[in-house]
N, C-alpha and C. Protein backbone atom coordinates (compact mmCIF):
# COMPACT_ATOMS: atom_id res chain seq x y z
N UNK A 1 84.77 65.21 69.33
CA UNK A 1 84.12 64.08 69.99
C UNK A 1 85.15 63.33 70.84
N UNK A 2 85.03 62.92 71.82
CA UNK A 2 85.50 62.64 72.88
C UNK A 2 85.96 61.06 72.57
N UNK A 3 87.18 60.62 72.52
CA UNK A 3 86.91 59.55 72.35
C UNK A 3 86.75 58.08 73.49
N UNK A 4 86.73 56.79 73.69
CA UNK A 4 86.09 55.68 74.55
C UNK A 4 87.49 56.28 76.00
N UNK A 5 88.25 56.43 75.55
CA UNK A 5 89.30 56.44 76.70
C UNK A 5 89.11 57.82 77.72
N UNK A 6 88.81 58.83 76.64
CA UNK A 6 88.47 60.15 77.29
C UNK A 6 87.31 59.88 78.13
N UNK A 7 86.15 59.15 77.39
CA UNK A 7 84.83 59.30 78.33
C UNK A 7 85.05 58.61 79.21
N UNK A 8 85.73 57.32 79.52
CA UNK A 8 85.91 56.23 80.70
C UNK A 8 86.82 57.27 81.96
N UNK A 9 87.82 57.94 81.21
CA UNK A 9 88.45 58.67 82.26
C UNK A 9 87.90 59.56 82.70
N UNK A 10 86.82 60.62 82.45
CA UNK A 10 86.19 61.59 83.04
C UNK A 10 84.66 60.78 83.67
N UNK A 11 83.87 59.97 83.51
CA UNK A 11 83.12 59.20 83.74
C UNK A 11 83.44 58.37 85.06
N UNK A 12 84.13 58.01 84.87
CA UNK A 12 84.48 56.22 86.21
C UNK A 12 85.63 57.59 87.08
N UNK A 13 86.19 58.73 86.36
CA UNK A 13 86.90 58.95 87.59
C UNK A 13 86.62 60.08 88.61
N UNK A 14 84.91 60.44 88.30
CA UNK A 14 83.98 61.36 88.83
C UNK A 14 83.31 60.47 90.02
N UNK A 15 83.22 59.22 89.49
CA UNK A 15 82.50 58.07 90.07
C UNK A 15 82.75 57.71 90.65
N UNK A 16 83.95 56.97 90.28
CA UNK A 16 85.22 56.05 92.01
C UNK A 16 85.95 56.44 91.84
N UNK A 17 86.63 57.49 91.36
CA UNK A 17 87.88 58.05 92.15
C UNK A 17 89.03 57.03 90.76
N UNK A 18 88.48 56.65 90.16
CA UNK A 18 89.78 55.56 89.33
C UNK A 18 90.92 56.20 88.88
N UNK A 19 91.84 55.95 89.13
CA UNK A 19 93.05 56.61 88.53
C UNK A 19 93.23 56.42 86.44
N UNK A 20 93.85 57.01 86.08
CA UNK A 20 94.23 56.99 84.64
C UNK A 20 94.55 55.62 83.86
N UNK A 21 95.74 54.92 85.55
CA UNK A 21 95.89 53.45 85.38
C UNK A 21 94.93 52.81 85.40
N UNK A 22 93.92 52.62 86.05
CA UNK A 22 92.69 51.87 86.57
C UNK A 22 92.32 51.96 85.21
N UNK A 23 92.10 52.91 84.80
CA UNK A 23 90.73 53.04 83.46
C UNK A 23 91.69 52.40 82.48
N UNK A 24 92.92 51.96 82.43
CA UNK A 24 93.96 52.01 81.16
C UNK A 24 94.06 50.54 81.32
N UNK A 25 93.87 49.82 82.45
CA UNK A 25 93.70 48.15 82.49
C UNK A 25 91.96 47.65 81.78
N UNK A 26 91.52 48.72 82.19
CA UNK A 26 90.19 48.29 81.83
C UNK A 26 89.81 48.40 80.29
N UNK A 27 90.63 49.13 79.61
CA UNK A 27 90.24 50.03 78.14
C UNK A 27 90.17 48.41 77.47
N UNK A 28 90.82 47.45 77.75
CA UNK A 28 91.01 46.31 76.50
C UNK A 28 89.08 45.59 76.76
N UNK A 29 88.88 45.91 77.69
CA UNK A 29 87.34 45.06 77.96
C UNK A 29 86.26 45.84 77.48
N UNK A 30 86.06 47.59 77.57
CA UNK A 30 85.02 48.17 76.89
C UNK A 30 84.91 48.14 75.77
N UNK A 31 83.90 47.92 75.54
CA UNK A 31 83.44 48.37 73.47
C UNK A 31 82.29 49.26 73.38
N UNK A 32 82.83 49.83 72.15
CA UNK A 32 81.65 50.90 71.91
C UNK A 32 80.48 50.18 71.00
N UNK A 33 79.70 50.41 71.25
CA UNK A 33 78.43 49.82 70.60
C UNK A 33 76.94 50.99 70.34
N UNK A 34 76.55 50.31 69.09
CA UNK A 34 75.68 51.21 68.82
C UNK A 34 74.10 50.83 68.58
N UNK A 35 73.08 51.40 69.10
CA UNK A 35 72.24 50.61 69.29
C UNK A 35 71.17 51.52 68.79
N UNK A 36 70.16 50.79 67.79
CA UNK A 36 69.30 51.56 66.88
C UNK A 36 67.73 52.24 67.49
N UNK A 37 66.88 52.92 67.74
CA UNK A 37 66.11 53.22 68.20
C UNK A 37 65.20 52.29 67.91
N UNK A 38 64.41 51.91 69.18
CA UNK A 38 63.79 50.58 69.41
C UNK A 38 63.96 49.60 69.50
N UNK A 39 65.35 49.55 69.09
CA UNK A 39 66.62 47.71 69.94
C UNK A 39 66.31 47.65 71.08
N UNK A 40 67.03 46.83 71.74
CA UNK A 40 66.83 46.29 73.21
C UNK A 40 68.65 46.08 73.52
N UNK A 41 68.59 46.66 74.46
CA UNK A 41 69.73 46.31 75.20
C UNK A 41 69.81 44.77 75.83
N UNK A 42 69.15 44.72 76.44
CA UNK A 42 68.29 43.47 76.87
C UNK A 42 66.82 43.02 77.02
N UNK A 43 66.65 42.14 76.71
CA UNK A 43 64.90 41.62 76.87
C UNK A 43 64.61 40.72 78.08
N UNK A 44 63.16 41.24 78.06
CA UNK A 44 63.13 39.69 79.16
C UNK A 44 63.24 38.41 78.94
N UNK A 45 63.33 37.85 80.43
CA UNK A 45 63.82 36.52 80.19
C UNK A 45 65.26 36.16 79.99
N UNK A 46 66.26 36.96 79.33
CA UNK A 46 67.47 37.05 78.84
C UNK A 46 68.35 37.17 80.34
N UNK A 47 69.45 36.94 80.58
CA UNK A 47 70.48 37.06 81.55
C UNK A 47 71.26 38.21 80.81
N UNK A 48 70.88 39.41 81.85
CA UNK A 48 71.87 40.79 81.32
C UNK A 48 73.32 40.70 81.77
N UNK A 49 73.93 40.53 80.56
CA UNK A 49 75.53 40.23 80.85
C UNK A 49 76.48 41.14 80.65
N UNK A 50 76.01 42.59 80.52
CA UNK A 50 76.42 43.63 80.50
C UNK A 50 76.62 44.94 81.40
N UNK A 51 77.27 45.59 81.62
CA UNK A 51 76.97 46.94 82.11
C UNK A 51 77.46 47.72 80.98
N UNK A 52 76.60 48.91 81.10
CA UNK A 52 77.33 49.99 79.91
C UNK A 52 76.84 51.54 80.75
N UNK A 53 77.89 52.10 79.52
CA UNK A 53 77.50 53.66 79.85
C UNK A 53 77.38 54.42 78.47
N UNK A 54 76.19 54.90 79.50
CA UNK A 54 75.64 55.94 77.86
C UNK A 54 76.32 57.30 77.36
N UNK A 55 76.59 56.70 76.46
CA UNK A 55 77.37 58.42 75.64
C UNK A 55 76.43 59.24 74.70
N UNK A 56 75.08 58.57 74.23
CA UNK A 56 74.17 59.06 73.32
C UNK A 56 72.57 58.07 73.44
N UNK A 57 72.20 59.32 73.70
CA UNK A 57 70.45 58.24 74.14
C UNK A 57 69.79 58.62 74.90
N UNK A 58 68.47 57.98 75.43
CA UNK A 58 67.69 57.63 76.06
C UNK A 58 67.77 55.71 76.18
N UNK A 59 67.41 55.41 77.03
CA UNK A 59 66.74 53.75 77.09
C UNK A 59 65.43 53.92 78.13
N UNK A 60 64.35 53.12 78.10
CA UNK A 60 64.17 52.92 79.12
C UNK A 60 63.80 51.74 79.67
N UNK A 61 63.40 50.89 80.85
CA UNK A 61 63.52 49.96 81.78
C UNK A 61 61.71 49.76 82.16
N UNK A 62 61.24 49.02 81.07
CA UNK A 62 60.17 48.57 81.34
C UNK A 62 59.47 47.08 81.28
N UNK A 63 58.35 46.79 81.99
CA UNK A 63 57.54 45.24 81.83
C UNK A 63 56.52 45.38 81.40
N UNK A 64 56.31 44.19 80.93
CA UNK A 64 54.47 43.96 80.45
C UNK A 64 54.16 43.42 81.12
N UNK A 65 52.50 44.00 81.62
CA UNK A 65 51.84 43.31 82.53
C UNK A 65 50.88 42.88 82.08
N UNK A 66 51.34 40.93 83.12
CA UNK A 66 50.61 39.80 82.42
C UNK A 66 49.02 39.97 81.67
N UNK A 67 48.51 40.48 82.54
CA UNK A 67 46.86 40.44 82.38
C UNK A 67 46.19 41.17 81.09
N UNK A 68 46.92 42.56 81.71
CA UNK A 68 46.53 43.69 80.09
C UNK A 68 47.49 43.87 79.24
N UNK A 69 48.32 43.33 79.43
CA UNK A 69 49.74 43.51 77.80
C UNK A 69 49.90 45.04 78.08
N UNK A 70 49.55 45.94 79.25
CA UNK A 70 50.60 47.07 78.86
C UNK A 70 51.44 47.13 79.48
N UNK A 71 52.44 48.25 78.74
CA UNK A 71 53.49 48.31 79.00
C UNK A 71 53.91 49.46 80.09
N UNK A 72 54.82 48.72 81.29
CA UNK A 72 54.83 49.97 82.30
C UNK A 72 56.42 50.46 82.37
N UNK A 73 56.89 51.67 82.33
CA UNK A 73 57.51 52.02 82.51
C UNK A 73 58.13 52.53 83.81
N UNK A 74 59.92 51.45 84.11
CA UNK A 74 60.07 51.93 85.71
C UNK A 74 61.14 52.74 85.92
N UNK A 75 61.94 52.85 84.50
CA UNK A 75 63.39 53.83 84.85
C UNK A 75 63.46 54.45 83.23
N UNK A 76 63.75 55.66 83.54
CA UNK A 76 65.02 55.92 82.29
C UNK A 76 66.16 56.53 82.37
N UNK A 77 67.01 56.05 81.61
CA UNK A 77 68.68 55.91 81.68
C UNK A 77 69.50 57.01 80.58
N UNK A 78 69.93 58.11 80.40
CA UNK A 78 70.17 59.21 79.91
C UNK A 78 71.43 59.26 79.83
N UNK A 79 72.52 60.37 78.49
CA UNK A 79 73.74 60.60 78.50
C UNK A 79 74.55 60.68 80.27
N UNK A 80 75.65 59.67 80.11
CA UNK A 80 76.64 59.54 81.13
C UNK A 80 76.04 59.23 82.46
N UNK A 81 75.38 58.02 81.92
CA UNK A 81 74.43 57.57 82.93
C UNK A 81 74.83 55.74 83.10
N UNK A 82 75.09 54.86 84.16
CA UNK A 82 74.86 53.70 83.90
C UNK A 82 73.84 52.98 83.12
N UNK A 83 73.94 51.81 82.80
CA UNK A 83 72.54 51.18 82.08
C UNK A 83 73.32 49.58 82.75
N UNK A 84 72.09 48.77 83.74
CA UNK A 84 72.13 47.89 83.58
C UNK A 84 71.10 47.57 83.92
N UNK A 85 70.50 46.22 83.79
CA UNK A 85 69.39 45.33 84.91
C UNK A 85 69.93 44.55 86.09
N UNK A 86 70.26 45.35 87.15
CA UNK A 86 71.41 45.04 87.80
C UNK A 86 71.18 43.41 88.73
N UNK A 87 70.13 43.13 88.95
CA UNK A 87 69.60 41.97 90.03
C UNK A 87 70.27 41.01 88.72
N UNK A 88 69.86 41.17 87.78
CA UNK A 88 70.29 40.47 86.29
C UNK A 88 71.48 39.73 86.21
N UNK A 89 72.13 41.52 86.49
CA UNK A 89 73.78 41.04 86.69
C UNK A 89 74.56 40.52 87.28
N UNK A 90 73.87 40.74 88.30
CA UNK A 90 74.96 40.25 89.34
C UNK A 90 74.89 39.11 89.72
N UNK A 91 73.31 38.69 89.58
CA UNK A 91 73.05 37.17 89.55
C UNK A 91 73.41 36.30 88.72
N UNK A 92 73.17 36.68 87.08
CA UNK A 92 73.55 35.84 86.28
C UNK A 92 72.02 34.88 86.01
N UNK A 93 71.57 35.63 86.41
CA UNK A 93 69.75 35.11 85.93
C UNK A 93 69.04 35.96 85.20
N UNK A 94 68.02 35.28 84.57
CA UNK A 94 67.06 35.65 83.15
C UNK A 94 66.48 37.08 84.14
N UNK A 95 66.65 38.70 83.13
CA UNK A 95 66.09 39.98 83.37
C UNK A 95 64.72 39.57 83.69
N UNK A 96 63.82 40.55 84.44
CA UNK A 96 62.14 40.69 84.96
C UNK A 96 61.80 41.82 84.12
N UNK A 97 62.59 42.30 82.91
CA UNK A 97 62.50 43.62 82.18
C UNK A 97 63.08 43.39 80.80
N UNK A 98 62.52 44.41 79.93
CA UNK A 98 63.12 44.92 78.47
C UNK A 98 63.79 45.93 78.91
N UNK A 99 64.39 46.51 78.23
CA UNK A 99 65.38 47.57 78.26
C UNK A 99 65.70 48.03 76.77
N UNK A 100 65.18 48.99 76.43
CA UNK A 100 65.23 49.53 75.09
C UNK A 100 65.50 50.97 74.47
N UNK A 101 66.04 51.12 73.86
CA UNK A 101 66.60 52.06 73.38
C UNK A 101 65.22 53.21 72.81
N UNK A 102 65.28 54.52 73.36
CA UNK A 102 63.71 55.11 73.03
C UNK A 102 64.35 56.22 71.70
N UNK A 103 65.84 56.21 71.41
CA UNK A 103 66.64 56.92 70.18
C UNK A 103 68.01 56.44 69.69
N UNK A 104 68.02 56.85 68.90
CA UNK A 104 69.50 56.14 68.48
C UNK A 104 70.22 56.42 69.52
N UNK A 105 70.97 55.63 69.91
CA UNK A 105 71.94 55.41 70.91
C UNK A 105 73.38 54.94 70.58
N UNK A 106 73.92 54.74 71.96
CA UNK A 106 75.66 54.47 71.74
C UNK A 106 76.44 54.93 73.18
N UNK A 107 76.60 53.69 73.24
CA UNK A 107 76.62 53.37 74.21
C UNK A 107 78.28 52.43 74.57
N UNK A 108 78.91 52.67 75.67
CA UNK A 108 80.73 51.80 76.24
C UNK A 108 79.94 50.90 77.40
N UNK A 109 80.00 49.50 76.68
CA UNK A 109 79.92 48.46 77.58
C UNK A 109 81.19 47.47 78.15
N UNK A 110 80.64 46.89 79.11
CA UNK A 110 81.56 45.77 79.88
C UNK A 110 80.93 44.89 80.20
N UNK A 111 81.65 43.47 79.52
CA UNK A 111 80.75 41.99 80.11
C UNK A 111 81.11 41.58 81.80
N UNK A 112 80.33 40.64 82.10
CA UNK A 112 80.02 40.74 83.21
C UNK A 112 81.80 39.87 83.89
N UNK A 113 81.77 39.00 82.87
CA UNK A 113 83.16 38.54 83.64
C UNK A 113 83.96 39.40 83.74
N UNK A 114 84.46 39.80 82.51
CA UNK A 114 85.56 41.04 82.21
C UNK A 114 85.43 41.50 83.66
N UNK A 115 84.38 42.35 83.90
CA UNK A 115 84.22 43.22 85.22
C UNK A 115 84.50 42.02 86.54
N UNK A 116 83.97 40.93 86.80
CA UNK A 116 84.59 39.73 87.60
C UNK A 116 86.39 40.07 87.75
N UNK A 117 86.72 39.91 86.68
CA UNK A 117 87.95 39.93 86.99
C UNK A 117 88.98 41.30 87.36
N UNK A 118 88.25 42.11 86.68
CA UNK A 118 88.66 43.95 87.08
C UNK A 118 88.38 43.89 88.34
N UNK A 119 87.67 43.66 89.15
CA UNK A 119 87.08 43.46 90.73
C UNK A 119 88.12 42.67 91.42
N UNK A 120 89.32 41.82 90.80
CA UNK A 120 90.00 40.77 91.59
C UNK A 120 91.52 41.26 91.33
N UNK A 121 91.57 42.37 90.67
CA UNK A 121 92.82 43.13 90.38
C UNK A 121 93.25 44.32 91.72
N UNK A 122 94.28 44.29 91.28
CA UNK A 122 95.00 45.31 92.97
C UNK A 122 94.76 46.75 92.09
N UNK A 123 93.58 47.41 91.91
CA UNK A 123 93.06 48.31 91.47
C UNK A 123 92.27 49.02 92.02
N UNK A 124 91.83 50.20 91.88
CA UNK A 124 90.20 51.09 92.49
C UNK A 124 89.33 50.66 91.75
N UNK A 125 89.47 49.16 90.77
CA UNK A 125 87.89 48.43 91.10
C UNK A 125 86.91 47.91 91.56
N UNK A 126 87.59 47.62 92.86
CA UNK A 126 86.62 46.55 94.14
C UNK A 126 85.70 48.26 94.32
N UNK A 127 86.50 49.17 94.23
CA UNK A 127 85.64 50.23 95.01
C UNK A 127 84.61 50.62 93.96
N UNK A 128 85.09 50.45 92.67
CA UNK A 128 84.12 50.93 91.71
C UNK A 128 82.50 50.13 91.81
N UNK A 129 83.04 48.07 92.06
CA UNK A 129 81.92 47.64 92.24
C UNK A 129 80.71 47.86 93.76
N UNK A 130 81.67 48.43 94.22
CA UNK A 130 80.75 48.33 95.24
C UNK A 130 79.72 49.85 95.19
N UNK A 131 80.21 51.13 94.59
CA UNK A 131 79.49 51.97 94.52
C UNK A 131 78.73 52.00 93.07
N UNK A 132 78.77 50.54 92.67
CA UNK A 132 77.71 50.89 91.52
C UNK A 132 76.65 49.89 92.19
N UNK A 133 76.97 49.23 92.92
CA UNK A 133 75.76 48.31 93.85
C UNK A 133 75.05 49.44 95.08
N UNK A 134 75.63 50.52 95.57
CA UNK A 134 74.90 51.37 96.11
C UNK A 134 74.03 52.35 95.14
N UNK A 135 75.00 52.69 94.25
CA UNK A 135 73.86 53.51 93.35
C UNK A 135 72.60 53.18 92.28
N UNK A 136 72.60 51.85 92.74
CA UNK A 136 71.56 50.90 91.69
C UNK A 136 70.35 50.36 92.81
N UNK A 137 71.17 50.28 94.29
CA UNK A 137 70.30 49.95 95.07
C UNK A 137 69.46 51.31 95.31
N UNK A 138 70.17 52.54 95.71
CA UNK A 138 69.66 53.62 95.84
C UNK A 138 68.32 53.95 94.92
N UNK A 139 68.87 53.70 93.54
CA UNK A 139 67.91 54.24 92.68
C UNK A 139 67.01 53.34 92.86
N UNK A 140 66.66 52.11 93.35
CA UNK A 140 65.81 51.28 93.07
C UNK A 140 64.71 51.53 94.45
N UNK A 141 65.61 52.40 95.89
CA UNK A 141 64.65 52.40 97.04
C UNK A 141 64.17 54.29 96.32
N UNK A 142 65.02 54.99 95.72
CA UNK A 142 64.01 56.16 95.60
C UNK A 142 62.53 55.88 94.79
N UNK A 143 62.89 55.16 93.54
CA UNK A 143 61.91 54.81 92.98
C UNK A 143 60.69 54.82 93.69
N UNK A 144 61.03 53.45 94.39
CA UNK A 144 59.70 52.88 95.13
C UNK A 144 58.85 54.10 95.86
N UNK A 145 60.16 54.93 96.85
CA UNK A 145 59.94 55.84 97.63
C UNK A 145 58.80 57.04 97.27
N UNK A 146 59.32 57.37 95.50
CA UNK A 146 58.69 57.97 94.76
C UNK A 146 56.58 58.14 94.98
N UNK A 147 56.42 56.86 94.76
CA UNK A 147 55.27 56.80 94.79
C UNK A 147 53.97 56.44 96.44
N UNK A 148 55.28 56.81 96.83
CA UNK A 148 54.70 56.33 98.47
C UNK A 148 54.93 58.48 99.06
N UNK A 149 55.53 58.96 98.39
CA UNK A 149 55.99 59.94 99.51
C UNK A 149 55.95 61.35 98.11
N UNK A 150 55.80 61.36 97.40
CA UNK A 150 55.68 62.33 96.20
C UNK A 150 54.30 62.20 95.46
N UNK A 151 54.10 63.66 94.95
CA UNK A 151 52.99 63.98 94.46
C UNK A 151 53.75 63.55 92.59
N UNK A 152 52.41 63.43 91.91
CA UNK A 152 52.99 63.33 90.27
C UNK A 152 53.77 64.37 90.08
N UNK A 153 53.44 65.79 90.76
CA UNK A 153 54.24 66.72 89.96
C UNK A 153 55.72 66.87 90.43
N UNK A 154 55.72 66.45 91.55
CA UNK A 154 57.04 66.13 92.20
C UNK A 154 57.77 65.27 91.83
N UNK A 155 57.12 64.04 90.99
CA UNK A 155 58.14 63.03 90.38
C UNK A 155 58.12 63.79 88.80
N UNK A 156 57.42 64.28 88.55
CA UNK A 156 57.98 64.69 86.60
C UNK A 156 58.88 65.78 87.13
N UNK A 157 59.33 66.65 88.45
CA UNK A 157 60.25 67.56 88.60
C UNK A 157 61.72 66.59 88.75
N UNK A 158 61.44 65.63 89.55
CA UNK A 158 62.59 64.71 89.81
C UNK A 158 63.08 64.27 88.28
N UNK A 159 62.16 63.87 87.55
CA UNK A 159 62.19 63.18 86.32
C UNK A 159 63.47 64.13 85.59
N UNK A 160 62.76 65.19 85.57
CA UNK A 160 63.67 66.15 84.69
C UNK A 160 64.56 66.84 84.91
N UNK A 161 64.38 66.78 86.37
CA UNK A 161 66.46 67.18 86.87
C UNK A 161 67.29 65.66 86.90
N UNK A 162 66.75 65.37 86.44
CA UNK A 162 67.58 63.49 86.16
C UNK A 162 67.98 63.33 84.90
N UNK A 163 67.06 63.85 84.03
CA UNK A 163 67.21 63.95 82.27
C UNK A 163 66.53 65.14 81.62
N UNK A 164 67.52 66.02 81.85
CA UNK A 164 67.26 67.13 81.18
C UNK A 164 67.11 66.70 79.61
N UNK A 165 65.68 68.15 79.00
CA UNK A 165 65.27 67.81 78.02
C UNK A 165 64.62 66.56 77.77
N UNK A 166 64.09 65.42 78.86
CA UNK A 166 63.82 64.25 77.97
C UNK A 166 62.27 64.48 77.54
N UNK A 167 61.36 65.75 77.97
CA UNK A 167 60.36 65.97 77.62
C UNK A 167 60.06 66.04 76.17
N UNK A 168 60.85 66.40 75.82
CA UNK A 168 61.81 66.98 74.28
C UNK A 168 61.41 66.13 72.93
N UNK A 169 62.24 64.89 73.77
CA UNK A 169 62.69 63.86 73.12
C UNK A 169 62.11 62.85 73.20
N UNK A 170 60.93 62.13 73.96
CA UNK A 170 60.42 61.00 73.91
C UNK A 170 58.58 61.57 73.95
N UNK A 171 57.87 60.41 73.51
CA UNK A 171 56.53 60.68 73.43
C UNK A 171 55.84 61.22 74.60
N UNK A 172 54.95 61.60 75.33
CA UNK A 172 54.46 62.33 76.26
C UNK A 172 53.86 60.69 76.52
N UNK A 173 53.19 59.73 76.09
CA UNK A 173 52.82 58.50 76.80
C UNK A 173 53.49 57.71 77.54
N UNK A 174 55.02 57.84 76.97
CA UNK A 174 56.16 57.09 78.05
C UNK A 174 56.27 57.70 78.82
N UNK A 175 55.97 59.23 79.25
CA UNK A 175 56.44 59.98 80.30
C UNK A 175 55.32 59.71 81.41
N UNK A 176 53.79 59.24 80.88
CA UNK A 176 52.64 59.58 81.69
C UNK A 176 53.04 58.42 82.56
N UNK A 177 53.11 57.17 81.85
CA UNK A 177 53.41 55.37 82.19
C UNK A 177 55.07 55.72 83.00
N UNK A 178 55.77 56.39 82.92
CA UNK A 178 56.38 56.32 84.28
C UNK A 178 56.46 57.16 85.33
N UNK A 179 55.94 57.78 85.19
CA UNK A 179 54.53 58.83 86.42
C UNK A 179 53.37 58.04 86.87
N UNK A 180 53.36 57.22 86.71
CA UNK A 180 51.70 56.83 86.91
C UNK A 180 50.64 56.77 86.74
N UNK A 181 50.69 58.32 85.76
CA UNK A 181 49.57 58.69 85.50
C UNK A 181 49.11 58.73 84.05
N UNK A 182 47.82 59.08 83.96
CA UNK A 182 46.98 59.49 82.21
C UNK A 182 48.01 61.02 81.43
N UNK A 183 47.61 60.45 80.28
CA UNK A 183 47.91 62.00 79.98
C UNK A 183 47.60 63.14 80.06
N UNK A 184 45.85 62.89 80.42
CA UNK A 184 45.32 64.59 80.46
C UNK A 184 45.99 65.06 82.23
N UNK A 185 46.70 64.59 82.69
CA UNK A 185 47.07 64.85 84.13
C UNK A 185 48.09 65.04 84.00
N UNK A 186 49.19 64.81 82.87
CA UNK A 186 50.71 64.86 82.41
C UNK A 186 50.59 66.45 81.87
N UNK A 187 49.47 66.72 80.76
CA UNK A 187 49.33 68.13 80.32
C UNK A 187 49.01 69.21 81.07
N UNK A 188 48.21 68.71 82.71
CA UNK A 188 47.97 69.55 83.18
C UNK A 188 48.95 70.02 84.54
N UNK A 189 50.29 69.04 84.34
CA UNK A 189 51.10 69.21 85.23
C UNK A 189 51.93 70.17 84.19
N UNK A 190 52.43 70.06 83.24
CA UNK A 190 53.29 70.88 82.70
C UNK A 190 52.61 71.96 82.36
N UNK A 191 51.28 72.97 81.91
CA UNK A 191 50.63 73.32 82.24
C UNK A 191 50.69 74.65 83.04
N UNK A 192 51.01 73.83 84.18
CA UNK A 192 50.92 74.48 85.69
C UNK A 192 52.01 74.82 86.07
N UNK A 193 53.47 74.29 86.10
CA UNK A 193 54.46 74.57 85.55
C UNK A 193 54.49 75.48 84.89
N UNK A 194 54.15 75.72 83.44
CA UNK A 194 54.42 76.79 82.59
C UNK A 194 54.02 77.94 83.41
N UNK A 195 52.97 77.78 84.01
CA UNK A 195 52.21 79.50 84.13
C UNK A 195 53.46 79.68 85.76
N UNK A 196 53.76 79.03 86.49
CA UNK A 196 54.51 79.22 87.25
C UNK A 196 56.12 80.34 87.27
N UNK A 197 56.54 80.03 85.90
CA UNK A 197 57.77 80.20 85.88
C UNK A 197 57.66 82.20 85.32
N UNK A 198 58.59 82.68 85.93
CA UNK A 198 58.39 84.27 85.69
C UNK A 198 58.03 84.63 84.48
């Protein structure tokens, strides 16, 4: 098992380029943390004062909507993957989301100052923050993009070259609720799929 220093150095230096030093100023601010299936990383309402990275898990990034109390699902976050509520973060204002753990998890976080001040060091952190603000913005215009320009079966293909196996591992209702769709349309996409493949 890999331990917090190994994963930060192969992780952040795939990412921004961080040197050995970079990750070795930063080691005193990460902690490993472990988070039980069905915790919350963060809830709504709460100011997400964290970023982390996943070493074990699923989470995913959902709201309740006001009218009918269900629950919609808009991201999920997988091994060696960021996890934040980033508008959250960076603002320093109450999340528009839960964020919850869908399996035991475990997870290397960083508070938000800590990272404030890693950003003001003569380091490859200014560069780190700025490509985690492109890749949070990114993911947030594919999303949208998703449902304007893709068919369902095209987003459960996206889904699962994003998180391999998460078909596996989480209920088939969280998968329908962040597709869009019912389940008898979730069974008949995988389905169709199956008979596809040689």
């Amino acid at each position: 098992m890999q331990s917090k220093q190994e994963v930060l150095n192969d992780v952040l230096g795939r990412f921004a380029d961080l040197s050995a030093n970079d990750v070795n100023i930063s080691l005193p601010y990460w902690r490993n943390r472990k988070i039980t299936k069905s915790d919350f990383f963060n809830m709504q309402n709460f100011v997400c004062t964290d970023l982390a990275l996943i070493t074990k898990g699923i989470f995913r990034i959902y709201f309740v909507h006001p009218e009918t109390q269900e629950e919609k699902n808009i991201y999920f976050f997988s091994e060696s993957q960021f996890l934040v509520s980033f508008r959250s973060f960076i603002n320093q204002y109450p999340c528009a989301y839960f964020i919850q753990a869908m399996e035991d998890a475990e997870i290397i976080s960083i508070n938000y100052n800590d990272l404030q001040y890693l950003y003001n060091t003569p380091t490859g952190w200014q560069r780190f923050g700025r490509l985690i603000a492109e890749l949070f913005f990114n993911l947030s215009q594919a999303r949208a993009e998703e449902f304007q320009f893709n068919t369902a079966e095209e987003r459960y293909l996206k889904m699962v070259a994003q998180h391999p196996n998460i078909v596996n591992r989480i209920p088939a209702y969280h998968i329908s609720s962040y597709l869009g769709i019912k389940n008898p349309s979730l069974t008949r996409i995988k389905k169709r799929l199956a008979q596809q493949k040689p």
